[in-house]
Protein backbone atom coordinates (compact mmCIF):
# COMPACT_ATOMS: atom_id res chain seq x y z
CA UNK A 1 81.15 84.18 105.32
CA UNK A 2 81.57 84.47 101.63
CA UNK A 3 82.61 81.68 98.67
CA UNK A 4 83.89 82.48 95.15
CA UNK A 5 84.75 80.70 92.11
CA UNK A 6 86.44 81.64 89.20
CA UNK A 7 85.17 80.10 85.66
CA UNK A 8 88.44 78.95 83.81
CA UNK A 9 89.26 81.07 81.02
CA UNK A 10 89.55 78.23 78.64
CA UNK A 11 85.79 77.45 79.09
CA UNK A 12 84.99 79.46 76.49
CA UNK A 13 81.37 79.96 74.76
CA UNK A 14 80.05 81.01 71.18
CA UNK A 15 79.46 84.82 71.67
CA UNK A 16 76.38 84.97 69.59
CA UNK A 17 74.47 82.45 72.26
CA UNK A 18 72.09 84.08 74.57
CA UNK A 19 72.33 87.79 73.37
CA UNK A 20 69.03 90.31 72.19
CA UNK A 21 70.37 92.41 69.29
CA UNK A 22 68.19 95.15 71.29
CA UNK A 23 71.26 95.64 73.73
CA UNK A 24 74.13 94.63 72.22
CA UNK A 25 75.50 98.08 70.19
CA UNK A 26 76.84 96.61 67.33
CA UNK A 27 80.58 98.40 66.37
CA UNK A 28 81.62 99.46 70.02
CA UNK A 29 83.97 96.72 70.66
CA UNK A 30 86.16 97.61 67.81
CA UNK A 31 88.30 100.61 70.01
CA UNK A 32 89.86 98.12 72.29
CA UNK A 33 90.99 94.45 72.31
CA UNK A 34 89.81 94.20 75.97
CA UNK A 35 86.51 92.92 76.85
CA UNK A 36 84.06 94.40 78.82
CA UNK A 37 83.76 92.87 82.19
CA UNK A 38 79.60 93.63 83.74
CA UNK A 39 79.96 93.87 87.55
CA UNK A 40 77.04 93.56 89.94
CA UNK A 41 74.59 91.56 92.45
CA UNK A 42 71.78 90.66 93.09
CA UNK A 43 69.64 89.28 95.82
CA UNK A 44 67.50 86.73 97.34
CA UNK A 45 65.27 86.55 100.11
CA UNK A 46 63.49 84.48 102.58
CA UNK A 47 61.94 84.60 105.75
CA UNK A 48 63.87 85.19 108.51
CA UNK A 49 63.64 81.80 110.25
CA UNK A 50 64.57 79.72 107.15
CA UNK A 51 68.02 81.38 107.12
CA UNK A 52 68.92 82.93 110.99
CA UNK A 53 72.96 83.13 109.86
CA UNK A 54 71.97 85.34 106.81
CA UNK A 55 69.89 88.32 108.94
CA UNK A 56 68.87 91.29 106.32
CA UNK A 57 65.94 93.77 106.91
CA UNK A 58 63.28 93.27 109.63
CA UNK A 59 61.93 89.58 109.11
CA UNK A 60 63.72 88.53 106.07
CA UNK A 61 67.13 86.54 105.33
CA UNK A 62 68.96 87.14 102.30
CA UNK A 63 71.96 85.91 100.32
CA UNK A 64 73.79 87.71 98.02
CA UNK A 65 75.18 86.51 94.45
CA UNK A 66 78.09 89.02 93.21
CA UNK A 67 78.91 87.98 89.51
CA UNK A 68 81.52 89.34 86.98
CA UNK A 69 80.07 88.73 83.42
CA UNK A 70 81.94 88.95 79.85
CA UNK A 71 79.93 90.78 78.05
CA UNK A 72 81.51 89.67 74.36
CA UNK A 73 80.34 85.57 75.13
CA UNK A 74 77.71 85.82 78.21
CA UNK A 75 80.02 83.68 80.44
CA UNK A 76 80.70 84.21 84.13
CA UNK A 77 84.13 84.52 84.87
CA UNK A 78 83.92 85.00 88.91
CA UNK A 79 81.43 84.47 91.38
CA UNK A 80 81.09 85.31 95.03
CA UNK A 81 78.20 84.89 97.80
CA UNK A 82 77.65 86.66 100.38
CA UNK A 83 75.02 87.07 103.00
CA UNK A 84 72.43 89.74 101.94
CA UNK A 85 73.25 92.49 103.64
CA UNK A 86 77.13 92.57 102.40
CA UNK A 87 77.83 95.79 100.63
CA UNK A 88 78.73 95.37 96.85
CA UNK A 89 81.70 97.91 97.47
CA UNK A 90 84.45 95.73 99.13
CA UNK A 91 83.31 92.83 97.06
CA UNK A 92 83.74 94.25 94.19
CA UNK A 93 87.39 94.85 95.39
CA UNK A 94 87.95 91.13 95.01
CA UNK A 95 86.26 91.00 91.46
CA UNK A 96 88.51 93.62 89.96
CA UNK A 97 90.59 92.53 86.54
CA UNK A 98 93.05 94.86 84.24
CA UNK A 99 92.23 92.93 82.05
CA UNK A 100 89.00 93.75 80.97
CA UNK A 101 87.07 97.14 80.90
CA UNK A 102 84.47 97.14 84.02
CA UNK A 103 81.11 98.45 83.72
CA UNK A 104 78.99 98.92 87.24
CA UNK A 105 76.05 100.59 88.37
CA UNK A 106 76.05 103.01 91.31
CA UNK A 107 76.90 101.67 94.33
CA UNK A 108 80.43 101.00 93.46
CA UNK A 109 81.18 104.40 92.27
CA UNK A 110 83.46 105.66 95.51
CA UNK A 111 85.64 108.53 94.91
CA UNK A 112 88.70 106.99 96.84
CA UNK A 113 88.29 104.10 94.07
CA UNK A 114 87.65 106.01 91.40
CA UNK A 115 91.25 107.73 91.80
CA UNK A 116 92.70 104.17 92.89
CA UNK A 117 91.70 102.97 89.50
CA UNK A 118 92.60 105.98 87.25
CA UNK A 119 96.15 105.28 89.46
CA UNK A 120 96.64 101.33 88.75
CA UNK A 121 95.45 101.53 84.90
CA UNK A 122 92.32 99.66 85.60
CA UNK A 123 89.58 100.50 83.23
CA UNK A 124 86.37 101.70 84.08
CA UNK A 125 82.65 102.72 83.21
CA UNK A 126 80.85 103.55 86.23
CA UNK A 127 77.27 105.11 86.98
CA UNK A 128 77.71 108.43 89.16
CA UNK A 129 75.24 109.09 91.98
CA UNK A 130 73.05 112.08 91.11
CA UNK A 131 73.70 114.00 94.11
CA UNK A 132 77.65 113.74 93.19
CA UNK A 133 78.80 117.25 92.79
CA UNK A 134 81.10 118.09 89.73
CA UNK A 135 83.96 120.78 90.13
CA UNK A 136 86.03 122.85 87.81
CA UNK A 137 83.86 121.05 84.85
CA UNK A 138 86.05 121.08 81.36
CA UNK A 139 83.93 120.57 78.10
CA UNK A 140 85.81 118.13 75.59
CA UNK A 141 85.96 118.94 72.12
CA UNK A 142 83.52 116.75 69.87
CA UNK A 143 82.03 116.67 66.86
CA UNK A 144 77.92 115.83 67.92
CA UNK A 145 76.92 113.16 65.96
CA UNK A 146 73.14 113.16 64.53
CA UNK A 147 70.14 112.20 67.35
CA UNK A 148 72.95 111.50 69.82
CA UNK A 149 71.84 111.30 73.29
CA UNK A 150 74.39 113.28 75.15
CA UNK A 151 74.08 116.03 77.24
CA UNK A 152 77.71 116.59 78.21
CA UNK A 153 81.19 115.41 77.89
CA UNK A 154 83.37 116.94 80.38
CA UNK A 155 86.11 116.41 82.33
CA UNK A 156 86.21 117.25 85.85
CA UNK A 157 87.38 116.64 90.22
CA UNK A 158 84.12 114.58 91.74
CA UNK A 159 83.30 115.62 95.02
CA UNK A 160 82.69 118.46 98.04
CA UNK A 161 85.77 120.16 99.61
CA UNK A 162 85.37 117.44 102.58
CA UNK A 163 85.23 114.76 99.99
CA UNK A 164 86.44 115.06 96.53
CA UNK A 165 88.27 112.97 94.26
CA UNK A 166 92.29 113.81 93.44
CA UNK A 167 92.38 112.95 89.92
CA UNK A 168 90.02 114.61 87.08
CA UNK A 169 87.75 112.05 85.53
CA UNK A 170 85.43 112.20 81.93
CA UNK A 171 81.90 112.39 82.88
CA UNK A 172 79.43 111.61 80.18
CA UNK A 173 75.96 112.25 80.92
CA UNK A 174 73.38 111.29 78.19
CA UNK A 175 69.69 110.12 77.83
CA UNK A 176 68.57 106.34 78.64
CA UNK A 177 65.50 105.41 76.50
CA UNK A 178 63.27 106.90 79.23
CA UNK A 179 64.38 110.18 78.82
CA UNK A 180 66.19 110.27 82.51
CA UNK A 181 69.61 111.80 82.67
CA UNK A 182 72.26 109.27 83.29
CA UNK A 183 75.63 109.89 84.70
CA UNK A 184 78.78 107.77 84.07
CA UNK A 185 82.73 108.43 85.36
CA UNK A 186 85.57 106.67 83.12
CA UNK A 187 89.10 106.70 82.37
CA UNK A 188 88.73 106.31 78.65
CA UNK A 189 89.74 108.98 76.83
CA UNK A 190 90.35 107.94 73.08
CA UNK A 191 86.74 107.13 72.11
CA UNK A 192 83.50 109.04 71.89
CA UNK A 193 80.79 109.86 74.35
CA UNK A 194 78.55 108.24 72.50
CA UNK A 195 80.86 104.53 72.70
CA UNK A 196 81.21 105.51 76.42
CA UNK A 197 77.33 105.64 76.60
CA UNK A 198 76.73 102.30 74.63
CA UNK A 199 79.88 100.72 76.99
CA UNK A 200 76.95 101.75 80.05
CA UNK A 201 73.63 100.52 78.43
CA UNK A 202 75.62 96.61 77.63
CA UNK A 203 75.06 96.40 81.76
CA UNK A 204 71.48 95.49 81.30
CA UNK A 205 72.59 92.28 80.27
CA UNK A 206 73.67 91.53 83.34
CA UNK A 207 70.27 92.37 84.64
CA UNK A 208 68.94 89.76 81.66
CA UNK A 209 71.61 86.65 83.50
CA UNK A 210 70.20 87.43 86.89
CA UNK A 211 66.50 87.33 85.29
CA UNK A 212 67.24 84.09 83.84
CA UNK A 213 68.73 82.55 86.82
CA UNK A 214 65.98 83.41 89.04
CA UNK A 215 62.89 82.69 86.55
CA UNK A 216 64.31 79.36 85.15
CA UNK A 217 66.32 77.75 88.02
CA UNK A 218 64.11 77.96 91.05
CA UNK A 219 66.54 79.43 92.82
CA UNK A 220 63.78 81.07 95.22
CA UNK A 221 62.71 77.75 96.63
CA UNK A 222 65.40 76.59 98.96
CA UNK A 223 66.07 72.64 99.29
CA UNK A 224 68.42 72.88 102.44
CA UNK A 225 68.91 75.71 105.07
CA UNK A 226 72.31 75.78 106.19
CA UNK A 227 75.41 77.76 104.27
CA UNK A 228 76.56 74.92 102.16
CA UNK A 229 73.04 73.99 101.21
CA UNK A 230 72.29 77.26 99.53
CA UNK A 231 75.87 78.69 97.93
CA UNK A 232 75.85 74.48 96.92
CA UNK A 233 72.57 75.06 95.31
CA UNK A 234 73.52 78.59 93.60
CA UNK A 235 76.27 77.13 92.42
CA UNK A 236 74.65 74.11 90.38
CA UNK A 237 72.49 76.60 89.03
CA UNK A 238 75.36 78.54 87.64
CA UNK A 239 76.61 74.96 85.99
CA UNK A 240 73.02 74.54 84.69
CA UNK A 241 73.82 77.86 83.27
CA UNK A 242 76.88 77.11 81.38
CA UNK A 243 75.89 73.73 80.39
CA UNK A 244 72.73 75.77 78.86
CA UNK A 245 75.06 77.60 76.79
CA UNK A 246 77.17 74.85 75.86
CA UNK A 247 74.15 72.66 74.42
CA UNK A 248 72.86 75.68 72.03
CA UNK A 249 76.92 76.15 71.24
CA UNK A 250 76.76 72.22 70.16
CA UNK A 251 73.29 72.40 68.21
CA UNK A 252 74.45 75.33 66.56
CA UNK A 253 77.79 73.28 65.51
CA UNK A 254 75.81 70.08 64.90
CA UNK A 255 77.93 68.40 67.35
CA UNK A 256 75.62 65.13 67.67
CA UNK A 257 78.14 63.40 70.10
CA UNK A 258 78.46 66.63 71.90
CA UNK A 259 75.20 67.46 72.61
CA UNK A 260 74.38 64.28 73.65
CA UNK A 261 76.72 64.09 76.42
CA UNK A 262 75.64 67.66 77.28
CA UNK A 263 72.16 66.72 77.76
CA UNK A 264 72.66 63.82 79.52
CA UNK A 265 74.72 65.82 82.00
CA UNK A 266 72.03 69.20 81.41
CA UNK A 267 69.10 66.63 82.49
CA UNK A 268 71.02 65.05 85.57
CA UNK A 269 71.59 68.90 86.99
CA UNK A 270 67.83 69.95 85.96
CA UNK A 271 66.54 66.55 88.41
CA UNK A 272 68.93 67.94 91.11
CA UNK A 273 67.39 71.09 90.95
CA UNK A 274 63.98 70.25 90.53
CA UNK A 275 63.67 67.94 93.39
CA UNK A 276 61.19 67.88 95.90
């Protein structure tokens, strides 16, 4: 059993709110009017007898929280749960906009996708498994730009003979700050390796909205154990969430009879989740 919801697009929220300067590239925005949409899950666990419908390895339960997240204003625009051990893969069929450029980690990198995407015009900046073999590698012409941190920009067929992708796709592979060797497939063409590599390292914030959620929501401690009790109770932490965002929006603004209103209704949600 899964439930979604989809944030309306008019709810819309001061981009500045809720970023680090540390990973948000400034200036890579500016080759394409379409937003980048971050794409991935994350999960929660329990013991096994607090949550018997939501089985997930050995004596622990799990549910799953699959989240599509604008990376230009920080605001979800779809959410779906899942039990724990649902793969991110055919989710993240359902989460899939044109509209947006998509940005994912490495579990949703499947070959047949890959060339379903190229195919439908959908947009994409995807991690590559390491063991993902490339063939009939091309090297793109670029000019290196001073202490970049690629390796390689190349086009190239993904894949063994008993599994390999139809369509040629741009790898980039480049340095995180670690020094490890990252890997990314994408359709984009007209920009540089090093936007594509900036495109990758905005995911983190993703990683920062599912910190967040977990540290500041309580979202660990369960208050009911059957389906609707727990997606109910993810979901009012995703409004506690928004409303968050909306109250710094209205401080920021001045907005004295907004903010009011948004704190009354930030302070009823925080009591809901806070009770014992």
């Amino acid at each position: 059993m899964k439930k979604s919801i989809t944030i309306p697009s008019n709810l819309s929220i001061h981009p500045n709110i809720g970023r680090s300067s540390s990973h948000c590239p400034s200036g890579w925005l500016e080759f394409s009017s379409r937003i980048l949409l971050l794409i991935d899950s994350t999960t929660m666990t329990v013991g096994k007898t607090r949550l018997p419908w939501a089985p997930y390895h050995g004596e622990r339960a799990a549910i799953k929280l699959h989240v599509t997240l604008q990376d230009q204003n920080m605001q979800p625009l779809n959410v779906t749960e899942t039990i724990g051990s649902k793969h991110d893969g055919p989710v993240c069929e359902s989460l899939e906009n044109t509209d947006f450029i998509m940005v994912m980690d490495r579990a949703f990198g499947k070959l047949e996708r890959l060339d379903r995407y190229k195919q439908d015009g959908q947009s994409f900046v995807i991690r590559l498994h390491d063991n993902v073999h490339l063939k009939n590698p091309h090297a793109l012409r670029r000019l290196v730009a001073e202490g970049s941190s690629v390796i390689r920009d190349i086009t190239c067929q993904l894949g063994t003979p008993q599994c390999r992708s139809e369509k040629r796709h741009r790898i980039v592979i480049f340095r995180d700050f670690e020094g490890r060797e990252i890997r990314v497939v994408t359709d984009l063409l007209g920009i540089t390796a090093e936007q594509i590599a900036l495109i990758y390292k905005a995911r983190w914030q993703i990683e920062v909205f599912f910190r967040w959620i977990k540290q500041h929501l309580n979202i660990p401690t369960l208050f009911g154990t059957t389906e609707n009790a727990v997606y109910g109770q993810l979901f009012c932490a995703l409004i506690v969430f928004v409303l968050l965002k909306w109250l710094l929006m209205a401080q920021t603004m001045r907005c004295h009879v907004m903010r009011r209103f948004l704190l009354f209704d930030l302070l009823a949600c925080c009591c809901l989740m806070n009770y014992r």
